[in-house]
N, C-alpha and C. Protein backbone atom coordinates (compact mmCIF):
# COMPACT_ATOMS: atom_id res chain seq x y z
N UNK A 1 121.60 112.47 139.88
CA UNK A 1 121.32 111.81 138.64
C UNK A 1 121.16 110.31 138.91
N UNK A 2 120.47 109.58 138.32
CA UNK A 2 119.75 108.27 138.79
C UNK A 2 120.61 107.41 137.65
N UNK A 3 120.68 106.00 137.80
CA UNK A 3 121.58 105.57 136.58
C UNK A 3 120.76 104.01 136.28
N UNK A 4 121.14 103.81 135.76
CA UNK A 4 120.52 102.58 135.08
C UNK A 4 121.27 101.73 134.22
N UNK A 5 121.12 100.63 134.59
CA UNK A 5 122.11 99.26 134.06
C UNK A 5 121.13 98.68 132.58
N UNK A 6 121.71 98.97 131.57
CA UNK A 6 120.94 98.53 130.66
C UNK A 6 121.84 97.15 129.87
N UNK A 7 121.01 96.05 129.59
CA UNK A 7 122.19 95.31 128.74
C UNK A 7 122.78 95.84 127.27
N UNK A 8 123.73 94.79 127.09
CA UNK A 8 124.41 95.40 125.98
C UNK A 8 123.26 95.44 124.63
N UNK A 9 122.53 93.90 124.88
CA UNK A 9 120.85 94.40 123.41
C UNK A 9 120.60 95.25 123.75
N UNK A 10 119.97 95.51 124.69
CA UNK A 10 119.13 97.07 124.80
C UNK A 10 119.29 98.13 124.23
N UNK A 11 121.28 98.40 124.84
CA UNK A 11 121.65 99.49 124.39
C UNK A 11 122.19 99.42 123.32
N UNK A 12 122.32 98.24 122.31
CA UNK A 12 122.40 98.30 120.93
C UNK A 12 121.10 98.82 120.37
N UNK A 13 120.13 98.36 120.71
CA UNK A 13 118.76 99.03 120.16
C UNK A 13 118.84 100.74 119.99
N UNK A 14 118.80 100.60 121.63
CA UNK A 14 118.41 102.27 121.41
C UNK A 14 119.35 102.61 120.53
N UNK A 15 120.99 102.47 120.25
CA UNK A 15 121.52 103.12 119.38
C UNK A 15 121.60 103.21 117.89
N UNK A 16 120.59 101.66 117.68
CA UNK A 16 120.02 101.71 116.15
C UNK A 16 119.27 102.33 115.88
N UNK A 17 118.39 102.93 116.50
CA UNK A 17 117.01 103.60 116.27
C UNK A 17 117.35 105.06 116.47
N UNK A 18 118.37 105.10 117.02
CA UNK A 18 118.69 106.86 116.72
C UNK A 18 119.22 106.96 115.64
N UNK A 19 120.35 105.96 114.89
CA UNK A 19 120.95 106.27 113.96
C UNK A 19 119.81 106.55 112.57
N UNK A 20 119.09 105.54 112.79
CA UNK A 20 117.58 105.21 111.99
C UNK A 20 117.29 106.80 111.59
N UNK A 21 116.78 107.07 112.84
CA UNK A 21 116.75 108.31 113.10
C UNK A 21 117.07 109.19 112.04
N UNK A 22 118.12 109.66 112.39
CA UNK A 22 119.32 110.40 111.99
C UNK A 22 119.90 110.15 110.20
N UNK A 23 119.40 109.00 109.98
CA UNK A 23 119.93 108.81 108.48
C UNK A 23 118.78 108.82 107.79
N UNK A 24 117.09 108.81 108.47
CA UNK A 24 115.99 109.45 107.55
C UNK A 24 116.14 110.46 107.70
N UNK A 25 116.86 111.82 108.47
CA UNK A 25 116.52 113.23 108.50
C UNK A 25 117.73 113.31 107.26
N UNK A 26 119.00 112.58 107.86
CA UNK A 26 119.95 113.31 106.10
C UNK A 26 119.28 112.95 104.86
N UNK A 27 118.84 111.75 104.60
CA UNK A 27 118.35 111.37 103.47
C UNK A 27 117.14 112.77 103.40
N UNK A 28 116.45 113.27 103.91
CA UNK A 28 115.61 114.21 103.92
C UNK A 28 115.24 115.41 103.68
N UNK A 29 116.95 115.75 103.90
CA UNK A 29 117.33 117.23 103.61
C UNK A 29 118.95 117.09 102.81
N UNK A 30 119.00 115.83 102.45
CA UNK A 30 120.05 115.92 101.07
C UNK A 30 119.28 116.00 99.72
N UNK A 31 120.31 115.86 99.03
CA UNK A 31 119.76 115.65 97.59
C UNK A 31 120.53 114.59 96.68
N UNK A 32 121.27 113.63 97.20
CA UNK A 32 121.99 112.78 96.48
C UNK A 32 120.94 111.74 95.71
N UNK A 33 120.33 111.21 95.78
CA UNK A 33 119.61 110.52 95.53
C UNK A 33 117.84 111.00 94.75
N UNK A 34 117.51 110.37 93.70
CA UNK A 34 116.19 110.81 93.37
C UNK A 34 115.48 111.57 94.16
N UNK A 35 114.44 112.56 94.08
CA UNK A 35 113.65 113.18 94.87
C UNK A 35 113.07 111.64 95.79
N UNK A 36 111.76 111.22 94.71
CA UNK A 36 111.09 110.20 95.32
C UNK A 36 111.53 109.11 95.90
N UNK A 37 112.49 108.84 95.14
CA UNK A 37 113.34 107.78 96.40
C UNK A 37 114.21 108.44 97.85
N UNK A 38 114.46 108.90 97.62
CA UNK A 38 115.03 109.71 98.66
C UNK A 38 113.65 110.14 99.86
N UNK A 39 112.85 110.84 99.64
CA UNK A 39 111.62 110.82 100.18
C UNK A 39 111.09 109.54 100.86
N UNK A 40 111.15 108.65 100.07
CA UNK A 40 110.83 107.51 101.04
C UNK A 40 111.12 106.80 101.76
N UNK A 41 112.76 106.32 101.05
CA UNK A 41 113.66 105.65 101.80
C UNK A 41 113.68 106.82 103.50
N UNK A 42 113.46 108.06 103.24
CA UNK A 42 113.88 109.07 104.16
C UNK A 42 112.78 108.58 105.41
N UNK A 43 111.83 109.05 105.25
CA UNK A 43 110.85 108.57 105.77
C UNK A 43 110.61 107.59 106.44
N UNK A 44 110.81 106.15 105.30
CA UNK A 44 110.59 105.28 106.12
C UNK A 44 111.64 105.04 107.21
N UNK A 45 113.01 105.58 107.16
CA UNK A 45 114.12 105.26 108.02
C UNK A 45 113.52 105.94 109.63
N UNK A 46 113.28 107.28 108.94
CA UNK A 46 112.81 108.28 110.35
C UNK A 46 111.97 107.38 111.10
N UNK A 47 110.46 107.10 110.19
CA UNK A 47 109.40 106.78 111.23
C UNK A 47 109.61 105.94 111.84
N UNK A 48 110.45 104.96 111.21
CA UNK A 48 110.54 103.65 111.68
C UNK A 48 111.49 103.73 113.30
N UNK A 49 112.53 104.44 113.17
CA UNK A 49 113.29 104.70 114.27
C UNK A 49 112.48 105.40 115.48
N UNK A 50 111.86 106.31 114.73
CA UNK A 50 111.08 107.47 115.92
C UNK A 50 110.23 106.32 116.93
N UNK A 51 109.11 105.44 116.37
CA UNK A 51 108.30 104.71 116.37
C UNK A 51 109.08 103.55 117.51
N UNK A 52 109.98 103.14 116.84
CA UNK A 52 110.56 101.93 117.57
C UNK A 52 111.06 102.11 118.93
N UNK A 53 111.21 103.82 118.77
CA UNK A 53 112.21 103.90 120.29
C UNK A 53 111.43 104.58 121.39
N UNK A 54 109.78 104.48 121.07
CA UNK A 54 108.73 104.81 121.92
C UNK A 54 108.71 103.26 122.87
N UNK A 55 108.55 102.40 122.49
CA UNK A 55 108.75 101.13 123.53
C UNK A 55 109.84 101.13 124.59
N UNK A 56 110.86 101.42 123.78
CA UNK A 56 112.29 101.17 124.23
C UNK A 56 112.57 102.22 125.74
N UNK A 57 111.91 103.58 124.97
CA UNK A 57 111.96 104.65 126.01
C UNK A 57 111.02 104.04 127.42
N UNK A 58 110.23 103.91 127.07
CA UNK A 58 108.91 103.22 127.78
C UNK A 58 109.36 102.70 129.08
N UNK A 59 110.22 101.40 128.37
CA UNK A 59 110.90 99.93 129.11
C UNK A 59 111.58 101.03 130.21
N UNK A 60 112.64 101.75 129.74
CA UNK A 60 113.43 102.13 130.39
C UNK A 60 112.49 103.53 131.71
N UNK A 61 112.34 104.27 131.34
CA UNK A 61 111.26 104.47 132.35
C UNK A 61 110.83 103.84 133.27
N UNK A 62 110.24 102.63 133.09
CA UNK A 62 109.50 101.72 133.92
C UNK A 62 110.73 101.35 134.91
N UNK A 63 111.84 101.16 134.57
CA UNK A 63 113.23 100.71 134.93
C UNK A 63 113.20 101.79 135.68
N UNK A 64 113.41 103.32 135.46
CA UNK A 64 113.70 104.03 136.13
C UNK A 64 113.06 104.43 137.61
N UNK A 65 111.47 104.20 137.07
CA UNK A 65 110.68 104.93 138.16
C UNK A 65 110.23 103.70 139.04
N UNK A 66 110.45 102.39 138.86
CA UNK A 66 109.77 101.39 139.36
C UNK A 66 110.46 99.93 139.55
């Protein structure tokens, strides 16, 4: 297994963007909140996380293989 020294930003990132993640899928498949708000707020949390942690993954890769 290969390891990698990431700083502490970094790895605050990646762990915002999962939570991101993770709190557009509950908002998504709860029901506390309005349909339509809920829907969006959901959404925008997901994409935004999914989206953000395509760079991040990226960086780290590059780190890994190079």
């Amino acid at each position: 297994m290969k390891q990698v020294k990431l700083p502490l930003p970094k790895l605050a990132l990646i762990a915002a963007t999962r939570g991101m993640v993770g709190a557009g899928a509950a908002l998504l498949f709860g029901n506390r909140l309005s349909e339509g708000r809920r829907k969006a707020v959901g959404w925008t949390l997901f994409l935004t996380g999914a989206i953000s942690t395509v760079p991040l993954a990226l960086g780290i890769k590059k780190q890994i293989m190079g």
